[in-house]
C-alpha atoms as a PDB file:
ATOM      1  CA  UNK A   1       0.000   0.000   0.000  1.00  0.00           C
ATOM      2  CA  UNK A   2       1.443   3.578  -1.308  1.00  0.00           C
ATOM      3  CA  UNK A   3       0.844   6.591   0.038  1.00  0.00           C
ATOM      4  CA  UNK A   4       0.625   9.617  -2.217  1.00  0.00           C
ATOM      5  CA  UNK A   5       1.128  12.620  -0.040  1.00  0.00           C
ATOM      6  CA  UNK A   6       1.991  16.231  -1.870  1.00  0.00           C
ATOM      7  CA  UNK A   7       3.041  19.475   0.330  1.00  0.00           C
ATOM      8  CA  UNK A   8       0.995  22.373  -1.009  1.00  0.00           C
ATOM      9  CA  UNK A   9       2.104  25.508  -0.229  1.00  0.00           C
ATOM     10  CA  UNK A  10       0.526  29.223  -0.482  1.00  0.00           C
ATOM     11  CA  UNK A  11      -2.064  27.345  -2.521  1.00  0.00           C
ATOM     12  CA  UNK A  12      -4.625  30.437  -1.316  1.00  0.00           C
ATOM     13  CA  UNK A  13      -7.415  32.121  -3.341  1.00  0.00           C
ATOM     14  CA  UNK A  14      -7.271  35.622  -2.476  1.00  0.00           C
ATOM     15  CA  UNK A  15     -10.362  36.299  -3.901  1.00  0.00           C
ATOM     16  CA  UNK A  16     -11.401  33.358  -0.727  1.00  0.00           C
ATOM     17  CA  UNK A  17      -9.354  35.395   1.806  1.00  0.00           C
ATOM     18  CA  UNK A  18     -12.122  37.429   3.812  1.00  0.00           C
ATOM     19  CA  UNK A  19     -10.674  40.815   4.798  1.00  0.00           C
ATOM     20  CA  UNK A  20     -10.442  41.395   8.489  1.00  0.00           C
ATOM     21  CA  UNK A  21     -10.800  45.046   9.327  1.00  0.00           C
ATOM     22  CA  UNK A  22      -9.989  46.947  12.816  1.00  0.00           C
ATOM     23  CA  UNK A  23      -7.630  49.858  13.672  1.00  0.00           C
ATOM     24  CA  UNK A  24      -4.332  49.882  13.033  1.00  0.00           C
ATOM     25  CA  UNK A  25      -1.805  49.091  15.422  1.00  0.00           C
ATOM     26  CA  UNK A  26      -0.529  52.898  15.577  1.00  0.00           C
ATOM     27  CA  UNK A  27      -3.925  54.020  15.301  1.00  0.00           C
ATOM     28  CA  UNK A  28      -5.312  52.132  18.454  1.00  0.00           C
ATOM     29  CA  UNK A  29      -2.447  53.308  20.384  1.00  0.00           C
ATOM     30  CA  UNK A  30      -3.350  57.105  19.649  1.00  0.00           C
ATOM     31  CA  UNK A  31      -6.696  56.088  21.301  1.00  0.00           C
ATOM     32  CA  UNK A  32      -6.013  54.157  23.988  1.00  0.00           C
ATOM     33  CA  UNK A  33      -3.645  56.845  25.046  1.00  0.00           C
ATOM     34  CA  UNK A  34      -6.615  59.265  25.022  1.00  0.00           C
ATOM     35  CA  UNK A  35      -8.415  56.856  26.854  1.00  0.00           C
ATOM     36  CA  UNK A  36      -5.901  56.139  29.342  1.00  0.00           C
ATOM     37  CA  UNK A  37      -5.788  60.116  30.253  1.00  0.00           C
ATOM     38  CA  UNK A  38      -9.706  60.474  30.382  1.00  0.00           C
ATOM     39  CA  UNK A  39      -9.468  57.676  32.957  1.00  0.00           C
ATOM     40  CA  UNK A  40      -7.078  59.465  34.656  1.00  0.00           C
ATOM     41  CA  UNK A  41      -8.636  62.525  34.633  1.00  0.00           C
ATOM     42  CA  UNK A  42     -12.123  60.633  36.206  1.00  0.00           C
ATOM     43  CA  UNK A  43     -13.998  61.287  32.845  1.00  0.00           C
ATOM     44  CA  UNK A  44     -14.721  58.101  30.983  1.00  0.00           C
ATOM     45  CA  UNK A  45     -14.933  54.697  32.987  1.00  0.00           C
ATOM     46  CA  UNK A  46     -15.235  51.966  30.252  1.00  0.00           C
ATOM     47  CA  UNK A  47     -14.990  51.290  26.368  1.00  0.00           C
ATOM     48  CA  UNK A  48     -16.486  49.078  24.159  1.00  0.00           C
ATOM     49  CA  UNK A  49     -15.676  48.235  20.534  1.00  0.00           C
ATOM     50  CA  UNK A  50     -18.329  47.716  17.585  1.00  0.00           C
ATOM     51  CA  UNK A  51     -16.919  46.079  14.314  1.00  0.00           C
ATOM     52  CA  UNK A  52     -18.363  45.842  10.775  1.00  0.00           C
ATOM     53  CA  UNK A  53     -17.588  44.891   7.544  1.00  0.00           C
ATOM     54  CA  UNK A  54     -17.881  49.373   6.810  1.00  0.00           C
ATOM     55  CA  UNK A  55     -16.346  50.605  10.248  1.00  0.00           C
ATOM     56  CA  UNK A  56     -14.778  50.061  13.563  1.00  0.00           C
ATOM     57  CA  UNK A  57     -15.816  51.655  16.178  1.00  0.00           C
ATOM     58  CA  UNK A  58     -14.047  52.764  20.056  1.00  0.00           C
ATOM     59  CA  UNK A  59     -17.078  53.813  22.197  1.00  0.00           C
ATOM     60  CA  UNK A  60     -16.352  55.213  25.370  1.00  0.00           C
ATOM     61  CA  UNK A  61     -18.735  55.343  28.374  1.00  0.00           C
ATOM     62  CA  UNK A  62     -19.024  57.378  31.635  1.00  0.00           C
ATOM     63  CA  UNK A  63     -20.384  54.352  33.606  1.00  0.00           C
ATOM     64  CA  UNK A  64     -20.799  50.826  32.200  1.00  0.00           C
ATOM     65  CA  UNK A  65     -24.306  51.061  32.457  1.00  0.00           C
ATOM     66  CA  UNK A  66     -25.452  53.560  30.201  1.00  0.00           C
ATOM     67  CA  UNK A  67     -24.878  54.524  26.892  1.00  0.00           C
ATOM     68  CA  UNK A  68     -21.828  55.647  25.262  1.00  0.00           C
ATOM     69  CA  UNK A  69     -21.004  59.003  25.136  1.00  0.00           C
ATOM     70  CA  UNK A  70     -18.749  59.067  22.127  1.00  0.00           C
ATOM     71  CA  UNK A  71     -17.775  56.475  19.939  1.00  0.00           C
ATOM     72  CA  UNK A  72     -14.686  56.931  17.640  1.00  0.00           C
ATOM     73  CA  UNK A  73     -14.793  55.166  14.399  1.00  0.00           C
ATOM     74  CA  UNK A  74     -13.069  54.199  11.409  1.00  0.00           C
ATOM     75  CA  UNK A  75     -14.876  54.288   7.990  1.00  0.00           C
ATOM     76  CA  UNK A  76     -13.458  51.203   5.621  1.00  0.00           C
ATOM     77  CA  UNK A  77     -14.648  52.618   2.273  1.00  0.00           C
ATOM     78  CA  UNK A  78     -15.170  56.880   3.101  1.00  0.00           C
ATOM     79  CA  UNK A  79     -17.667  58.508   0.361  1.00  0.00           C
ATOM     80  CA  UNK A  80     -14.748  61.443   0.942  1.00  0.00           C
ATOM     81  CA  UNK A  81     -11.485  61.328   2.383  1.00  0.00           C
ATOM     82  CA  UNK A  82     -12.577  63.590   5.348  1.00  0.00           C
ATOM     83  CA  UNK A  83     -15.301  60.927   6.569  1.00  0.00           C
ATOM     84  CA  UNK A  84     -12.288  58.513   7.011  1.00  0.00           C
ATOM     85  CA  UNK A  85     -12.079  59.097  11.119  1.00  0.00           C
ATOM     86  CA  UNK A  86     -15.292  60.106  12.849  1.00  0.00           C
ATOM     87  CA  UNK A  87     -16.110  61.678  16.443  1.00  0.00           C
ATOM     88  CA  UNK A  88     -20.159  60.539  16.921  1.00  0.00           C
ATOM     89  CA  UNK A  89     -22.051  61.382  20.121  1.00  0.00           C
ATOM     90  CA  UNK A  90     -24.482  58.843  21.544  1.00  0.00           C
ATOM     91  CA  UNK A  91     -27.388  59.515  18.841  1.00  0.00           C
ATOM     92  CA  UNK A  92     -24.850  58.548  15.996  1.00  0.00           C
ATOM     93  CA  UNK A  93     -24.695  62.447  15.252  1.00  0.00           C
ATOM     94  CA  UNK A  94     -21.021  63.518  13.808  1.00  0.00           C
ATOM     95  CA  UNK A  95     -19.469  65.591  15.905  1.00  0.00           C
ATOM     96  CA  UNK A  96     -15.878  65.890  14.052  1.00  0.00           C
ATOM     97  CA  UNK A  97     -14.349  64.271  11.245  1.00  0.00           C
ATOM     98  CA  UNK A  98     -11.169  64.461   9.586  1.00  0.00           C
ATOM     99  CA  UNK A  99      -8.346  62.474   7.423  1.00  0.00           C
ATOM    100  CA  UNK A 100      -6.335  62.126  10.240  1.00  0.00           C
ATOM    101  CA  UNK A 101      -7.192  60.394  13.212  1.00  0.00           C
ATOM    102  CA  UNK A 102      -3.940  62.146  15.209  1.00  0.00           C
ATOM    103  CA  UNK A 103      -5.024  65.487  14.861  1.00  0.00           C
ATOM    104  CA  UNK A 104      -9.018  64.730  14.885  1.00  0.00           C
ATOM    105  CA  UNK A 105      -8.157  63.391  19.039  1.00  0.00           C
ATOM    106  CA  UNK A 106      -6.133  66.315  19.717  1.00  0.00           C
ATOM    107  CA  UNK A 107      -8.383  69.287  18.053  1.00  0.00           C
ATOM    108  CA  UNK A 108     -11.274  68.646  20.469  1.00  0.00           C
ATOM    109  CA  UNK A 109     -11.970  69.839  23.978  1.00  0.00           C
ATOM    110  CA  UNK A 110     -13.402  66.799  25.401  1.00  0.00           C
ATOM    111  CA  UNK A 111     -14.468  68.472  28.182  1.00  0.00           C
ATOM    112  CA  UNK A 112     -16.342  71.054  26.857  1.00  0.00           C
ATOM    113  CA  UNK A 113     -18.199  68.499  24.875  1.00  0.00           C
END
């Protein structure tokens, strides 16, 4: 009795590869700084994190048991290059968007929001 064995290798589909979206390492690390300093400073208590196949989302919440009270997300596919990073309150309203997420989390007063 033979066996036939073969070694296949890289023998992917791309087209079969389903893409995985979230923040990118330097980008999460820009917002988890921010969070680490509103926790700190006694002004957001908790985060949660929304993903879909069109954004990722960072909401952040005052207590765990209500709602978010901002939610930072990442659009995939942007109509418009300025929709790419978005600041949303807890209606899903946009408060701030930019191209940048860097200078979108440091041109807000969080407090005064």
């Amino acid at each position: 009795m033979s066996n036939n064995l073969r070694l296949i290798i890289n023998n992917v589909n791309k087209k079969n590869i389903e893409e995985k979206h979230f923040f990118e390492k330097d980008e999460l690390k820009v917002i988890l700084n921010l969070y680490a300093k509103m926790v700190s400073e006694g002004s957001w208590k908790d985060y949660g994190l929304n993903i879909s196949s069109k954004q990722v989302g960072f909401s952040v919440f005052k207590n765990t048991t209500e709602n978010a009270l901002y939610k930072i997300c990442k659009n995939f596919k942007p109509k418009n290059n300025n929709l790419k990073y978005l600041i949303t309150d807890a209606n899903g309203k946009i408060i701030k968007n930019s191209s940048n997420l860097g200078s979108l989390l440091r041109n807000i007063n969080w407090k005064k929001l």
